[in-house]
Protein backbone atom coordinates (compact mmCIF):
# COMPACT_ATOMS: atom_id res chain seq x y z
CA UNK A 1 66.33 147.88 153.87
CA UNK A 2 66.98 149.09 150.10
CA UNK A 3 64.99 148.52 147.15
CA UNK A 4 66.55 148.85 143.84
CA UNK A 5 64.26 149.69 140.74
CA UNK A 6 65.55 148.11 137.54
CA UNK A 7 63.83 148.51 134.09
CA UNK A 8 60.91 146.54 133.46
CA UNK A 9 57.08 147.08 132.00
CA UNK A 10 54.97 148.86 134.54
CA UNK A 11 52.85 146.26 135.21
CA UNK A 12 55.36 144.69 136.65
CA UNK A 13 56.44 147.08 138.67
CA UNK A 14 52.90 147.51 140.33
CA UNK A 15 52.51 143.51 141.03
CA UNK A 16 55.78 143.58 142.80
CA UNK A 17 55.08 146.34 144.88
CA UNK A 18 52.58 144.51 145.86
CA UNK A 19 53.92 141.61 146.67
CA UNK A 20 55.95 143.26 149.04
CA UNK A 21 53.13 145.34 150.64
CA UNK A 22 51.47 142.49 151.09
CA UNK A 23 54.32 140.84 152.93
CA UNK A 24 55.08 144.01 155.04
CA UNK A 25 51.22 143.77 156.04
CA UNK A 26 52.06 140.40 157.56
CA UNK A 27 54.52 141.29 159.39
CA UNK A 28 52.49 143.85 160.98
CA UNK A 29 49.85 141.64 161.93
CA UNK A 30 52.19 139.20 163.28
CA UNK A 31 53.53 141.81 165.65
CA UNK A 32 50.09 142.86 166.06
CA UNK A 33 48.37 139.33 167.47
CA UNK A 34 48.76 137.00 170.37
CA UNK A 35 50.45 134.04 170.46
CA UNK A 36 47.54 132.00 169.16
CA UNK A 37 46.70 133.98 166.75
CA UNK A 38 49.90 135.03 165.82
CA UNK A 39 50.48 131.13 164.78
CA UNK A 40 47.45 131.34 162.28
CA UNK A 41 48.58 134.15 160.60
CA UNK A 42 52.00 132.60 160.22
CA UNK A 43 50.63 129.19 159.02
CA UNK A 44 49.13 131.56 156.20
CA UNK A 45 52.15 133.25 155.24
CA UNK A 46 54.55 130.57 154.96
CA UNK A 47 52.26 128.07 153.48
CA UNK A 48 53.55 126.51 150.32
CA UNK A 49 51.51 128.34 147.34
CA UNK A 50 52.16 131.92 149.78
CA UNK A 51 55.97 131.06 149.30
CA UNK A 52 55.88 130.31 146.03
CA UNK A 53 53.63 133.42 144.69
CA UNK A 54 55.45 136.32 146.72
CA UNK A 55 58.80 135.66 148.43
CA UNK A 56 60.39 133.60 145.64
CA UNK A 57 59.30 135.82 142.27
CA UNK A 58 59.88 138.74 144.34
CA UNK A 59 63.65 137.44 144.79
CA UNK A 60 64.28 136.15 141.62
CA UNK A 61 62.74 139.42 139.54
CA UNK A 62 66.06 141.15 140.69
CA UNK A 63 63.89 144.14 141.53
CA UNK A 64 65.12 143.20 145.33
CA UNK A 65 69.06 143.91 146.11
CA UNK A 66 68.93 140.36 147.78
CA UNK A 67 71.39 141.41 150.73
CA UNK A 68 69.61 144.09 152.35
CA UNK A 69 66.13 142.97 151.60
CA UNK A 70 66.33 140.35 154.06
CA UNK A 71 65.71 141.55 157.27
CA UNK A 72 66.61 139.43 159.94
CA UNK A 73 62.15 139.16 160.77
CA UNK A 74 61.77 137.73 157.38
CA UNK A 75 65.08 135.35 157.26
CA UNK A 76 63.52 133.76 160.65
CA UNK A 77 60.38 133.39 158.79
CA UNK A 78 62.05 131.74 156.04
CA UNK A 79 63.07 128.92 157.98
CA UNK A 80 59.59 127.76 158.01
CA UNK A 81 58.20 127.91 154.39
CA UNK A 82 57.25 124.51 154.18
CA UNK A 83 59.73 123.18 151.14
CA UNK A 84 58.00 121.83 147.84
CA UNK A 85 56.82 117.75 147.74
CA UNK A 86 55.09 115.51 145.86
CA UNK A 87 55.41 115.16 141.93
CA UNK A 88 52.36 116.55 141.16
CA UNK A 89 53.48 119.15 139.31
CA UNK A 90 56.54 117.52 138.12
CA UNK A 91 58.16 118.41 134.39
CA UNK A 92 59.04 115.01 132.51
CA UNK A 93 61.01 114.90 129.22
CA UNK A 94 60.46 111.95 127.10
CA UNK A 95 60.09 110.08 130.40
CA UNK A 96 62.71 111.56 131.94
CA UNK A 97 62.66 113.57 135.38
CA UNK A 98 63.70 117.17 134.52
CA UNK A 99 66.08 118.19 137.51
CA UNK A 100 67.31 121.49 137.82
CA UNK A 101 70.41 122.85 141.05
CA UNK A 102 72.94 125.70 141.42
CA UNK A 103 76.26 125.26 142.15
CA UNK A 104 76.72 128.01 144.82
CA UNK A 105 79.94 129.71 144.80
CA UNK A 106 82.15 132.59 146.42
CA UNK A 107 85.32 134.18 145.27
CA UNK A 108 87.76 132.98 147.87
CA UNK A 109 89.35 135.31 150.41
CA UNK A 110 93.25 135.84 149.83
CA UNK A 111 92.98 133.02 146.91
CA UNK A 112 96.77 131.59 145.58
CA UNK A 113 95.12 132.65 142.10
CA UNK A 114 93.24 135.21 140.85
CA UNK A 115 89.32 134.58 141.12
CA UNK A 116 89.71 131.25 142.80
CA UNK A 117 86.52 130.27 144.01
CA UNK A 118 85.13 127.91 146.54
CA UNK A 119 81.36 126.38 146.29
CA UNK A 120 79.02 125.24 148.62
CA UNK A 121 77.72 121.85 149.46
CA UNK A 122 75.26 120.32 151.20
CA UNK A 123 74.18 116.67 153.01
CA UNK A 124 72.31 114.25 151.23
CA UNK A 125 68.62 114.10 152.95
CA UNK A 126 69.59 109.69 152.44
CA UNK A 127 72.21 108.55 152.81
CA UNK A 128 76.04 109.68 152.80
CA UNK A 129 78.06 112.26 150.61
CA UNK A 130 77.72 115.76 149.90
CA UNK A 131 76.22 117.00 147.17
CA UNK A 132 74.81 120.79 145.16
CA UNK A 133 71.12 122.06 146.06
CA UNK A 134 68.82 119.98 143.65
CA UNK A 135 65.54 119.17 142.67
CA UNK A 136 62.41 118.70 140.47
CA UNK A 137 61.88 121.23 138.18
CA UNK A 138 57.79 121.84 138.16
CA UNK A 139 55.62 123.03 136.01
CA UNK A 140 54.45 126.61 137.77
CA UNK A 141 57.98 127.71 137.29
CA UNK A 142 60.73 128.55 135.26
CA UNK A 143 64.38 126.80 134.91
CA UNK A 144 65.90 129.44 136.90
CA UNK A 145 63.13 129.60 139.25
CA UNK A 146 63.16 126.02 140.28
CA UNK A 147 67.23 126.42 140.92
CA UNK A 148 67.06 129.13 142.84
CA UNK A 149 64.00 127.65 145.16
CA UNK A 150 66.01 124.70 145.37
CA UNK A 151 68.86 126.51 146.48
CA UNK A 152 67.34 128.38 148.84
CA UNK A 153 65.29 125.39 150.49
CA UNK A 154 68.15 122.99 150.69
CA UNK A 155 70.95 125.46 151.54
CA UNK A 156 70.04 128.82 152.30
CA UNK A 157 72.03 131.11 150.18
CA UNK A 158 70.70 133.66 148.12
CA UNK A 159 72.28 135.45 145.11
CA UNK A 160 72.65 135.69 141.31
CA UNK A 161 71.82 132.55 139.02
CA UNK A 162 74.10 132.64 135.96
CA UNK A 163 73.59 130.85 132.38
CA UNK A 164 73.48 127.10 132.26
CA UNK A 165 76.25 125.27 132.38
CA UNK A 166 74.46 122.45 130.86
CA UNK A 167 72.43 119.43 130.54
CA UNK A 168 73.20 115.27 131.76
CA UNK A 169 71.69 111.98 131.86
CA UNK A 170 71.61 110.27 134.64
CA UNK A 171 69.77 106.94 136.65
CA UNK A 172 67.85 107.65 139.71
CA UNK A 173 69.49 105.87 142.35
CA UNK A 174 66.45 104.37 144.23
CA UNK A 175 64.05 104.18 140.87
CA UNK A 176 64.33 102.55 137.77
CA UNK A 177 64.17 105.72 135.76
CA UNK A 178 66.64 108.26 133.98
CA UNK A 179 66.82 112.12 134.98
CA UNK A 180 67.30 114.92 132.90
CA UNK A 181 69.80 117.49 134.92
CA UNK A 182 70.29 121.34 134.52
CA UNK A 183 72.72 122.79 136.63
CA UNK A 184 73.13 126.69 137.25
CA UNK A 185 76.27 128.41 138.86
CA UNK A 186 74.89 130.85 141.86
CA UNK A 187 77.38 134.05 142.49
CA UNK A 188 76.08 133.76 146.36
CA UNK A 189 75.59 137.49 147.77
CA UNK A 190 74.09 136.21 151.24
CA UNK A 191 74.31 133.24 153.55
CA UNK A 192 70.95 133.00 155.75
CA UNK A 193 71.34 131.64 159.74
CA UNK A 194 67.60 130.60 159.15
CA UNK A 195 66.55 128.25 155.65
CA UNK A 196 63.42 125.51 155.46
CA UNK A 197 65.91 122.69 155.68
CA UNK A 198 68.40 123.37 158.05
CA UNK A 199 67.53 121.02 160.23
CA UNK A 200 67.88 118.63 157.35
CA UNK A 201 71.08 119.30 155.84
CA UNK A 202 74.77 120.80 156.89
CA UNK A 203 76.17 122.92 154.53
CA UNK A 204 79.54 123.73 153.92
CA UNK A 205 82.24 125.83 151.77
CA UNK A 206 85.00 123.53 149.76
CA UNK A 207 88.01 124.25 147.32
CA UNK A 208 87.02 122.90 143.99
CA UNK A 209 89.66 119.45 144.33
CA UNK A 210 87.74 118.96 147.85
CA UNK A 211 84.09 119.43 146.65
CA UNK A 212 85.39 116.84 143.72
CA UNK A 213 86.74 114.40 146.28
CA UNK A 214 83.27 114.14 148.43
CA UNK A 215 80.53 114.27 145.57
CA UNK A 216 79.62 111.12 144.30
CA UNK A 217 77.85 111.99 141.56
CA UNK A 218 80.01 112.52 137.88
CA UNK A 219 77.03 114.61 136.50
CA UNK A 220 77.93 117.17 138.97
CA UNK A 221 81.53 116.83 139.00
CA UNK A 222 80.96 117.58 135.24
CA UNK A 223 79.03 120.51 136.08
CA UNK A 224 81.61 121.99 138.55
CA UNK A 225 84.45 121.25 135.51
CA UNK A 226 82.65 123.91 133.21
CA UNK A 227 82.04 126.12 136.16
CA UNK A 228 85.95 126.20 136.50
CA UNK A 229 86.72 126.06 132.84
CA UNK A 230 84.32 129.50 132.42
CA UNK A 231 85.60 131.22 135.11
CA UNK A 232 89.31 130.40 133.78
CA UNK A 233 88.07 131.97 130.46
CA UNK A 234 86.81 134.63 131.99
CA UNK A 235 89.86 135.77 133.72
CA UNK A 236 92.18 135.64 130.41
């Protein structure tokens, strides 16, 4: 396990070193108890708040080099953070449900051209299709912060969210509202065995034509266009 230090305030520093004593002190008590109590202790840890005040800022502050951090203890423990429900917390726009996702992608191995990339998609929870990790965007978190929980609840990847590659309008499909939609690209740097939905969803890697052929949503077709059209810029 390596931890890489990156600039930041002090302050900062010191709350997420401890965050991640306190999350090494779990996972010596775990060790530590019986099987009952071992259950209680790991009820507490993976609770929903627990989740979302130590293991996701600690992985999005970049303080963590997000490959070697996860140890194979904690990727097993991730696969039972209880994912975020209920609206409660929900950001609306002008009546609009703000939405935020990543498009997960990979450079792909002995490409025909030069950075060719393949993304990652995942079953809808309803019905058919395949879709990009999405969801509410609420109101304890950033932009980025809500993609990259999303991500890592609905298809287990970890890695580097990039600048937005915009914003899109479109109708819920079982309300009579309009969403507001963000969508992120995700440089993926690790695929985990163990996520909170994996017994939810299937996840799997696509050219760019193919993952265009099974979504069924334009929004995100759109979004997956200006993915491509960056990356193309990029490589000139």
């Amino acid at each position: 396990m390596s931890v890489i230090v990156t600039s930041s305030s002090s302050s900062q520093n010191n709350n997420h070193n401890h965050n991640f004593l306190l999350i090494l002190s779990f996972l010596f008590l775990i060790n530590k108890k019986n099987n009952q109590n071992k259950r209680i202790v790991m009820g507490l840890l993976l609770s929903r708040t627990l989740a979302s005040k130590f293991f996701y800022p600690l992985l999005f502050s970049k303080k963590v080099h997000n490959s070697d951090f996860f140890t194979q203890q904690l990727e097993n423990m991730m696969c039972l953070v209880s994912p975020r429900t209920g609206r409660h917390l929900q950001r609306y726009e002008k009546g609009c449900r703000q939405v935020v996702g990543c498009i997960p992608y990979r450079y792909k191995v002995n490409g025909t051209k030069e950075n060719e990339i393949e993304v990652l998609l995942i079953s809808a929870q309803k019905g058919s299709g395949m879709q990009f990790p999405k969801g509410g965007w609420e109101s304890d978190e950033s932009m980025e912060q809500a993609a990259l929980r999303e991500t890592i609840e609905e298809a287990g990847v970890l890695g580097s969210v990039e600048s937005n590659l915009g914003k899109w309008y479109y109708k819920s499909k079982r309300q009579p509202t309009m969403h507001e939609g963000y969508m992120f690209p995700l440089l993926v740097s690790k695929e985990l065995d163990n996520w909170p939905e994996m017994n939810l969803r299937k996840r799997k890697w696509l050219t760019v034509d193919e993952a265009k052929e099974i979504c069924p949503y334009a929004w995100m077709k759109e979004a997956l266009d200006e993915l491509v059209s960056r990356q193309t810029t990029n490589s000139i």
